[in-house]
PDB file of N, CA and C in Angstrom:
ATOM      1  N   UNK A   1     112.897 117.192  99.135  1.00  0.00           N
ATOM      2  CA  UNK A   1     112.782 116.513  97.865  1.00  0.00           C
ATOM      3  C   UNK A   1     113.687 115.289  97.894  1.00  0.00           C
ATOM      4  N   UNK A   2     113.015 114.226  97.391  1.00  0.00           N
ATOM      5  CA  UNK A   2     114.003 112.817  96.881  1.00  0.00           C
ATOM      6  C   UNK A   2     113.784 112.277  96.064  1.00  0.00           C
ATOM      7  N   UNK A   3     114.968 111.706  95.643  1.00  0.00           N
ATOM      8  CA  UNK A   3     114.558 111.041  94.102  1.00  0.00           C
ATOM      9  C   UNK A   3     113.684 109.798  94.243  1.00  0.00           C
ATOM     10  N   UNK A   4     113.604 108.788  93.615  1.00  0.00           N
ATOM     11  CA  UNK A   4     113.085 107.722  93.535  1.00  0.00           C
ATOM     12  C   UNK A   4     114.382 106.680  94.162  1.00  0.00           C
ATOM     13  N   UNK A   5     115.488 106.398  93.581  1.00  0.00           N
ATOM     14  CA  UNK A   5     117.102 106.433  93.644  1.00  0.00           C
ATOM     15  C   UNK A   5     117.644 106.364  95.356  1.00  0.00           C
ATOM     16  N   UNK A   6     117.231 107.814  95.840  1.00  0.00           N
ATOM     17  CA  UNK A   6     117.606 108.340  97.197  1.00  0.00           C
ATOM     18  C   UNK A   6     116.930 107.551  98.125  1.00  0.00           C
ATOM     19  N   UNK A   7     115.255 107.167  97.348  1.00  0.00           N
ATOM     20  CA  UNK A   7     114.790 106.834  98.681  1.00  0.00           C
ATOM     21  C   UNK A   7     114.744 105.315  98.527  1.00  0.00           C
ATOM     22  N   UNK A   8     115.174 104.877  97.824  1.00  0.00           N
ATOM     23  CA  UNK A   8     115.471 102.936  97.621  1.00  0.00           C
ATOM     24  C   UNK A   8     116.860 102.602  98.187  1.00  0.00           C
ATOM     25  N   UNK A   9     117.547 103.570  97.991  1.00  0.00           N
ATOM     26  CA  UNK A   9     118.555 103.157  99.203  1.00  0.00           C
ATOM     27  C   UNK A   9     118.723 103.492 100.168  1.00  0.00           C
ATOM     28  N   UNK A  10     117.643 104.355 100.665  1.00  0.00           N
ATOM     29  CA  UNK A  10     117.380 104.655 102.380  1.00  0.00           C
ATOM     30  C   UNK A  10     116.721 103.324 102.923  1.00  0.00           C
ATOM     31  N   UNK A  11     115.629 102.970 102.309  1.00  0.00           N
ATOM     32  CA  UNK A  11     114.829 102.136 102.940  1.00  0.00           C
ATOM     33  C   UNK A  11     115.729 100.735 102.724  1.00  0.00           C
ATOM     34  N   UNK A  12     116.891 100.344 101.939  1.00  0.00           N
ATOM     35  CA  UNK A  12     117.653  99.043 102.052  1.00  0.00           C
ATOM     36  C   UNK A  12     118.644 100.166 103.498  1.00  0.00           C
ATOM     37  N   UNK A  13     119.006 100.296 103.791  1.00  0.00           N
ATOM     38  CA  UNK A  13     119.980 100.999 104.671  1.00  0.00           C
ATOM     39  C   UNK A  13     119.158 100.288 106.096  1.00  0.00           C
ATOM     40  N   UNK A  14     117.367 101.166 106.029  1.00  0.00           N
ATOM     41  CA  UNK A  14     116.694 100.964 106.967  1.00  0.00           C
ATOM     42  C   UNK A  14     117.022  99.783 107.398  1.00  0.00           C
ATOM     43  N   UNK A  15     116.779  99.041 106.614  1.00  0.00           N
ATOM     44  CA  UNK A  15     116.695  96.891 106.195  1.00  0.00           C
ATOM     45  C   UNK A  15     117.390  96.490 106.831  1.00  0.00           C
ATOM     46  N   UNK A  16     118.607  97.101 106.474  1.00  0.00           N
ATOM     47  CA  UNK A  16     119.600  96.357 107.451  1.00  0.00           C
ATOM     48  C   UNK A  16     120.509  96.726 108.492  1.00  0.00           C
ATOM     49  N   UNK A  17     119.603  98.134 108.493  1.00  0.00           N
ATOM     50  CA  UNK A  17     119.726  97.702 110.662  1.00  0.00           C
ATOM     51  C   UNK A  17     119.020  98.616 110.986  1.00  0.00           C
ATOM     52  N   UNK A  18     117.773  97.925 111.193  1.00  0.00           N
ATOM     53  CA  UNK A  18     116.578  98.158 111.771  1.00  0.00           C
ATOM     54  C   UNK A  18     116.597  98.556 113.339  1.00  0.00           C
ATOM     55  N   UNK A  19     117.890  97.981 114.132  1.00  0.00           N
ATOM     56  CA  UNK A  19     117.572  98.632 115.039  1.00  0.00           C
ATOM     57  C   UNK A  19     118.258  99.892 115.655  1.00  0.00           C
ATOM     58  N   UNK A  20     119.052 100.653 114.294  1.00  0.00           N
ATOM     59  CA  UNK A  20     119.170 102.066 114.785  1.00  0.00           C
ATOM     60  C   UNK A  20     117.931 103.285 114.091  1.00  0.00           C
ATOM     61  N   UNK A  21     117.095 102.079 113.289  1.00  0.00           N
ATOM     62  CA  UNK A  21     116.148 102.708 112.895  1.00  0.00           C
ATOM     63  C   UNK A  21     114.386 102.741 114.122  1.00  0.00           C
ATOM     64  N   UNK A  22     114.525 102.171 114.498  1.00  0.00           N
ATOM     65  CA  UNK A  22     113.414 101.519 115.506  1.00  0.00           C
ATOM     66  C   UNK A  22     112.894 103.076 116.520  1.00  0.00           C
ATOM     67  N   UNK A  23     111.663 102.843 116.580  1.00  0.00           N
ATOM     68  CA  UNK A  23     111.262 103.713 117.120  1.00  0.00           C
ATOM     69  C   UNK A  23     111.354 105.380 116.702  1.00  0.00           C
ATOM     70  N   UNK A  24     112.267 105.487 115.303  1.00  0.00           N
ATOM     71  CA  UNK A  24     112.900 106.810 115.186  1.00  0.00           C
ATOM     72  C   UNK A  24     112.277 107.593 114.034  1.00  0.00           C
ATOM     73  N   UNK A  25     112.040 108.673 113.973  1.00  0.00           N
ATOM     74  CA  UNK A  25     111.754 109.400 112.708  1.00  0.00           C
ATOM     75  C   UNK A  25     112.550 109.415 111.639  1.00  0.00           C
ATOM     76  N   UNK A  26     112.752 109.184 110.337  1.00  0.00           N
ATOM     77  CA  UNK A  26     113.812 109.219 109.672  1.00  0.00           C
ATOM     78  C   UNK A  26     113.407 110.524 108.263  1.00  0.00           C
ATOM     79  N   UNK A  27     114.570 111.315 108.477  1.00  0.00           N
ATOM     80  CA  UNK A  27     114.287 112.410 107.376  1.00  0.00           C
ATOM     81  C   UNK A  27     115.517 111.642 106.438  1.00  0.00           C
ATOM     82  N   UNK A  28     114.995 111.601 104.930  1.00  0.00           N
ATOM     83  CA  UNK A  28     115.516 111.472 103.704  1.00  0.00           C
ATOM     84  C   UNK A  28     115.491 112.810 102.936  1.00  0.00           C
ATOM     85  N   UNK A  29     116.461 113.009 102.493  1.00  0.00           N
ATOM     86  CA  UNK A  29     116.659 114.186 101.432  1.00  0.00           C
ATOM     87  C   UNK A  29     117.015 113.811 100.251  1.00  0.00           C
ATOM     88  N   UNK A  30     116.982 114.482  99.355  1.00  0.00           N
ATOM     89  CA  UNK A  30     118.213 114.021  97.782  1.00  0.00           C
ATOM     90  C   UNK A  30     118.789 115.844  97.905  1.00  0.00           C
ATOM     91  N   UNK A  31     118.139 116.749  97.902  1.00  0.00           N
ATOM     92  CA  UNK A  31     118.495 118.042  98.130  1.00  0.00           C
ATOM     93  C   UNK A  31     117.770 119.245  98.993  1.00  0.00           C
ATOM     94  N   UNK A  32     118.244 119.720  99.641  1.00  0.00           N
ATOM     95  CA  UNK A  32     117.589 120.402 100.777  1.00  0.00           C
ATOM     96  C   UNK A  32     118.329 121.769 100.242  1.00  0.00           C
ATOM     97  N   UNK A  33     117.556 123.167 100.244  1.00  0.00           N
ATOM     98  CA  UNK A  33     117.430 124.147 100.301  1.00  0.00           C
ATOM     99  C   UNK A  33     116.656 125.058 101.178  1.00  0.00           C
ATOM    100  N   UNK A  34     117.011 126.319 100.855  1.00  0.00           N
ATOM    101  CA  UNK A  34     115.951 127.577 101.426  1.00  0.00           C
ATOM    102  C   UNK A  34     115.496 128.094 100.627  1.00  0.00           C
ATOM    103  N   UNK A  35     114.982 128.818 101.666  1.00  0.00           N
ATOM    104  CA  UNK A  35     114.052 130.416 100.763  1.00  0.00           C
ATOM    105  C   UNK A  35     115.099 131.140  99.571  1.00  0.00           C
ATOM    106  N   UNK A  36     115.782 131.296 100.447  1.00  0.00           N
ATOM    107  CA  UNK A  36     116.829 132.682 100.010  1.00  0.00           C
ATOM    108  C   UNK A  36     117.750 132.179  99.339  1.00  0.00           C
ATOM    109  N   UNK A  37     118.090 130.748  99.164  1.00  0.00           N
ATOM    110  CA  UNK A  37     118.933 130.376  97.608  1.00  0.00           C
ATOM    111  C   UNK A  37     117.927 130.030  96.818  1.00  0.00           C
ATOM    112  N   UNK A  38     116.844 129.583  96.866  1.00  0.00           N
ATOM    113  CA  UNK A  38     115.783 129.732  95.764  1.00  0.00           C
ATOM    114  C   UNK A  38     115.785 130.721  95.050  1.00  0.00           C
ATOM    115  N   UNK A  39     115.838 132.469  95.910  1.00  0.00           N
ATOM    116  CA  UNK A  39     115.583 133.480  95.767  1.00  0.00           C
ATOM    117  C   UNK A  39     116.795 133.755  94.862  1.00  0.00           C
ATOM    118  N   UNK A  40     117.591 133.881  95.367  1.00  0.00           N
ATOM    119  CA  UNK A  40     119.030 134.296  94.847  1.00  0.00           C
ATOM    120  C   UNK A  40     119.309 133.207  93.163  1.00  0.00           C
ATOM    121  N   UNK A  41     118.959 131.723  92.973  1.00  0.00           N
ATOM    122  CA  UNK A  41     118.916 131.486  92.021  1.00  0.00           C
ATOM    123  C   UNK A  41     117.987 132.050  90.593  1.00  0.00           C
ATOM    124  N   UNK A  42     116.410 132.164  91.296  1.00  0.00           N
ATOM    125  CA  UNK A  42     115.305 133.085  90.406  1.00  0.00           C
ATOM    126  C   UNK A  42     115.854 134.404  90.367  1.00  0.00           C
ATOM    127  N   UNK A  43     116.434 135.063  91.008  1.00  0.00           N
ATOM    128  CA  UNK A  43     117.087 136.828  90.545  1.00  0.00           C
ATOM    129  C   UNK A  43     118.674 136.589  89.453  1.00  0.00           C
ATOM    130  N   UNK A  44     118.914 135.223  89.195  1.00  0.00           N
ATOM    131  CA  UNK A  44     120.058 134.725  88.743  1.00  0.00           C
ATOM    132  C   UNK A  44     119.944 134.649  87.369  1.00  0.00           C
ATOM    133  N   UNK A  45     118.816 133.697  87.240  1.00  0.00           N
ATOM    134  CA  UNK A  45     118.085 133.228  85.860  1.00  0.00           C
ATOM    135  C   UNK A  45     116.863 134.545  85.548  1.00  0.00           C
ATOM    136  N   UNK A  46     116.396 135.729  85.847  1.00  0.00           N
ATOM    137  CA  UNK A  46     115.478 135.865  85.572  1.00  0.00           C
ATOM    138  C   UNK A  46     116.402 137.441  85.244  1.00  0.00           C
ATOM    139  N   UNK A  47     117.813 137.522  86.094  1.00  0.00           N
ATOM    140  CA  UNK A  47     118.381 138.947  85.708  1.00  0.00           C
ATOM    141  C   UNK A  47     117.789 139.929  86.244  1.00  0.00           C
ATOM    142  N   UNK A  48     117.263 139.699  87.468  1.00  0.00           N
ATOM    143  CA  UNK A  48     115.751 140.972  87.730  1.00  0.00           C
ATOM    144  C   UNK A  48     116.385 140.519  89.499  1.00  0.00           C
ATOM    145  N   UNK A  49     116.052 142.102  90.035  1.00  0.00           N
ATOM    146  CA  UNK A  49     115.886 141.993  91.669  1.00  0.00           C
ATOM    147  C   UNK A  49     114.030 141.678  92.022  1.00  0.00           C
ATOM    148  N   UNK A  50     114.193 140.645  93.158  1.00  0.00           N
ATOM    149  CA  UNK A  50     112.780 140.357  93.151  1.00  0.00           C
ATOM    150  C   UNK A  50     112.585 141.078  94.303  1.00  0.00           C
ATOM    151  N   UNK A  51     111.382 141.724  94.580  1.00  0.00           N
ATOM    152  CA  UNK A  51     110.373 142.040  95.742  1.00  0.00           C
ATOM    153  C   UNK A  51     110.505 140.699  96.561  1.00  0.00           C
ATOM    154  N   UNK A  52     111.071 141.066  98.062  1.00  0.00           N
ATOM    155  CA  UNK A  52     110.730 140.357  99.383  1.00  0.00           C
ATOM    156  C   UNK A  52     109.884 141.066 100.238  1.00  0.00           C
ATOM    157  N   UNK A  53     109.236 140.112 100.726  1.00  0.00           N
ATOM    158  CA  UNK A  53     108.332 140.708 102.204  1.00  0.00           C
ATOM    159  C   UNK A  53     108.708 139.789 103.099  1.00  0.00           C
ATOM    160  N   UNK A  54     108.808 140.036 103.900  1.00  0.00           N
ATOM    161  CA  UNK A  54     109.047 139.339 105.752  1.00  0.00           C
ATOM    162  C   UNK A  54     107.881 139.821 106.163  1.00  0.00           C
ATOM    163  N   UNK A  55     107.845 138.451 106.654  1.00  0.00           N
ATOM    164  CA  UNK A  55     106.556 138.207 107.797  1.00  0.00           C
ATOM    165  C   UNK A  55     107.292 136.941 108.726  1.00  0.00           C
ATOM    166  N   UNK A  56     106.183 137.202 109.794  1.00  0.00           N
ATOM    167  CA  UNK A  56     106.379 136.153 111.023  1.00  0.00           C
ATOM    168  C   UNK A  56     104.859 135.209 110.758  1.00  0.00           C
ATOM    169  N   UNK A  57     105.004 133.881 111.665  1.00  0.00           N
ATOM    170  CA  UNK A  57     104.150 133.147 111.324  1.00  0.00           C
ATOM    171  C   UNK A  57     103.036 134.048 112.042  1.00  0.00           C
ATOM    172  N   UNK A  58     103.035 134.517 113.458  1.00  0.00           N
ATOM    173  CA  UNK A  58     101.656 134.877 114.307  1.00  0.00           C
ATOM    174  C   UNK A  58     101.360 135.502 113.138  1.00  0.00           C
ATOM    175  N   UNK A  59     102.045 136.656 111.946  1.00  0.00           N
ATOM    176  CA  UNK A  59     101.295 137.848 111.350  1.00  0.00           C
ATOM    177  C   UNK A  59     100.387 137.195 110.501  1.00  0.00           C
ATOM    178  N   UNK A  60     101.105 135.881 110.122  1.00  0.00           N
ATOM    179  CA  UNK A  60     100.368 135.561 108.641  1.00  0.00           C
ATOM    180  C   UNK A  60      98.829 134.683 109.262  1.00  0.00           C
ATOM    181  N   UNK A  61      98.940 133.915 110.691  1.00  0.00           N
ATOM    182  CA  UNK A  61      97.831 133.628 111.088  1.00  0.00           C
ATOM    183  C   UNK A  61      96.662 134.479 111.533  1.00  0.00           C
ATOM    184  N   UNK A  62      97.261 135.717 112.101  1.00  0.00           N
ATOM    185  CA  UNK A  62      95.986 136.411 112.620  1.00  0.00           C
ATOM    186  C   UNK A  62      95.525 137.047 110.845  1.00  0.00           C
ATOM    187  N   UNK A  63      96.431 137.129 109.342  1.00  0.00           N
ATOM    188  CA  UNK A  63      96.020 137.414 108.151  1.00  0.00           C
ATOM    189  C   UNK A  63      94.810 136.413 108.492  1.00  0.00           C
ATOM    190  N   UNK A  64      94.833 135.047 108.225  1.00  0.00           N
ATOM    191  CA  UNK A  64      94.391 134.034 107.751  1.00  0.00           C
ATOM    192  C   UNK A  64      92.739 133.726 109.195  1.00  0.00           C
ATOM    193  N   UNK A  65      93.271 134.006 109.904  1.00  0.00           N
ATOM    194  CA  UNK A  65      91.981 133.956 111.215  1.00  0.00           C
ATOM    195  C   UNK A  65      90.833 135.327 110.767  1.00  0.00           C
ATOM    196  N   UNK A  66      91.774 136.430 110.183  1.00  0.00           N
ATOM    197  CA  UNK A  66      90.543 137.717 109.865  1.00  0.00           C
ATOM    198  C   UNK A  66      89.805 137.186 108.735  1.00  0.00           C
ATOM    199  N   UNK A  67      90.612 136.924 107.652  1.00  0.00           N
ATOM    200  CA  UNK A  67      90.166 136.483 106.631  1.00  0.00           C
ATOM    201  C   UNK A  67      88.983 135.619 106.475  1.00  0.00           C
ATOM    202  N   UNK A  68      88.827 134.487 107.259  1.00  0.00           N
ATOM    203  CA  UNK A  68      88.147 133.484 107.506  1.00  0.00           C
ATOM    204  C   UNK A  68      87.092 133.806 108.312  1.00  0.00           C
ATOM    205  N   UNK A  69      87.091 135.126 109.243  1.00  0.00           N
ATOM    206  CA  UNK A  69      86.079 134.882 110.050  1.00  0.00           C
ATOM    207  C   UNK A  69      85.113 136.048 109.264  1.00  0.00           C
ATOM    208  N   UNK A  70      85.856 136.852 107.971  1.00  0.00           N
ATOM    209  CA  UNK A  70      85.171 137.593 107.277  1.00  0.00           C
ATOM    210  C   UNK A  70      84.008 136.598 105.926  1.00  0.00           C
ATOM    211  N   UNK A  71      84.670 135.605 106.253  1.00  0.00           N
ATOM    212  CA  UNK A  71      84.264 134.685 104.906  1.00  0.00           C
ATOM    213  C   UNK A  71      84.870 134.379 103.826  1.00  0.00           C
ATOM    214  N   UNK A  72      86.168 134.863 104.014  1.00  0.00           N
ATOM    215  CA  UNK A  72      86.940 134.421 102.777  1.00  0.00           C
ATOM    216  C   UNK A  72      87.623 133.442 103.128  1.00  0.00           C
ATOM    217  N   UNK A  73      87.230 131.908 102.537  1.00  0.00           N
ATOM    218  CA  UNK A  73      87.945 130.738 102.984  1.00  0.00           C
ATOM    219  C   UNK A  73      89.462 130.573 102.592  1.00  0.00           C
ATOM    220  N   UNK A  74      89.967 131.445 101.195  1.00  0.00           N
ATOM    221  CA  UNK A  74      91.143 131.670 100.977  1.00  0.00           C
ATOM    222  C   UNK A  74      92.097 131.637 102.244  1.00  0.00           C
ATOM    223  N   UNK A  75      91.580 132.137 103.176  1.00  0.00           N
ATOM    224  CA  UNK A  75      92.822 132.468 104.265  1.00  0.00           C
ATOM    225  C   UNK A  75      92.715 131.202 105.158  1.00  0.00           C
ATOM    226  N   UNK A  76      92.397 130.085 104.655  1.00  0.00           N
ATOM    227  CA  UNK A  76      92.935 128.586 105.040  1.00  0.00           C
ATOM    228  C   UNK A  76      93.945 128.314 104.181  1.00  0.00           C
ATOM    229  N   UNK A  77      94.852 128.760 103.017  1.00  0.00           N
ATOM    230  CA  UNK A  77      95.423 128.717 102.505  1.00  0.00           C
ATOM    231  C   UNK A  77      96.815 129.393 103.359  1.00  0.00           C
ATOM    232  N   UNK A  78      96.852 130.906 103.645  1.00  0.00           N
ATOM    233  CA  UNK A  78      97.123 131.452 104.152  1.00  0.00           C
ATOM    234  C   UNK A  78      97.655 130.915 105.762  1.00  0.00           C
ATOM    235  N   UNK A  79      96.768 130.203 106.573  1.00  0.00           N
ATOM    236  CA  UNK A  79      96.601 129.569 107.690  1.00  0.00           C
ATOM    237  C   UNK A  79      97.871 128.282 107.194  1.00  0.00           C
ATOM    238  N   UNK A  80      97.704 127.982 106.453  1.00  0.00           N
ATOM    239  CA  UNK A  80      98.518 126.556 105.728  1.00  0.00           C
ATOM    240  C   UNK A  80     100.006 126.652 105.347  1.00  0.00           C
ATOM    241  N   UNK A  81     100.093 128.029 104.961  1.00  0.00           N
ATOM    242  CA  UNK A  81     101.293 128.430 104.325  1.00  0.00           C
ATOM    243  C   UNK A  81     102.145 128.951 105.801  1.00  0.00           C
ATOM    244  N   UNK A  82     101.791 129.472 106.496  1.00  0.00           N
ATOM    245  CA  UNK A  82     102.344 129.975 107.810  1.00  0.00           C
ATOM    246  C   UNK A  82     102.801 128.360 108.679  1.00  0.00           C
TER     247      UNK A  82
END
């Protein structure tokens, strides 16, 4: 996530010196998080323990490959989210 703010003074930064920018990928943030302080803030505000599931990506693709080859296009969603 970035603000509007964050990313007008990345791209003047870029401006003026372009050449440690050149050729390079540039990640901008305004705030970077996870899963699990997301998690830990919603069980914060909501006063409630939430249900987790763990999964790995292969599990959630071969979900999303059955799904799809059954006909349920939903599991391009699924495929997307992994």
């Amino acid at each position: 996530m970035i603000t509007a703010k964050q990313m007008g003074k990345a791209v003047i930064s870029i401006l003026q010196q372009p050449e440690k920018a050149a050729n390079q990928y540039i990640l901008v943030a305004s705030l970077v998080t996870t899963q699990n302080e997301i998690l830990a803030a919603l069980e914060n505000a909501t006063a409630s323990t939430w249900k987790v599931l763990h999964t790995t990506t292969d599990e959630q693709l071969h979900e999303a490959t059955e799904s799809i080859s059954k006909g349920d296009f939903g599991g391009f969603f699924t495929m997307g989210r992994a």
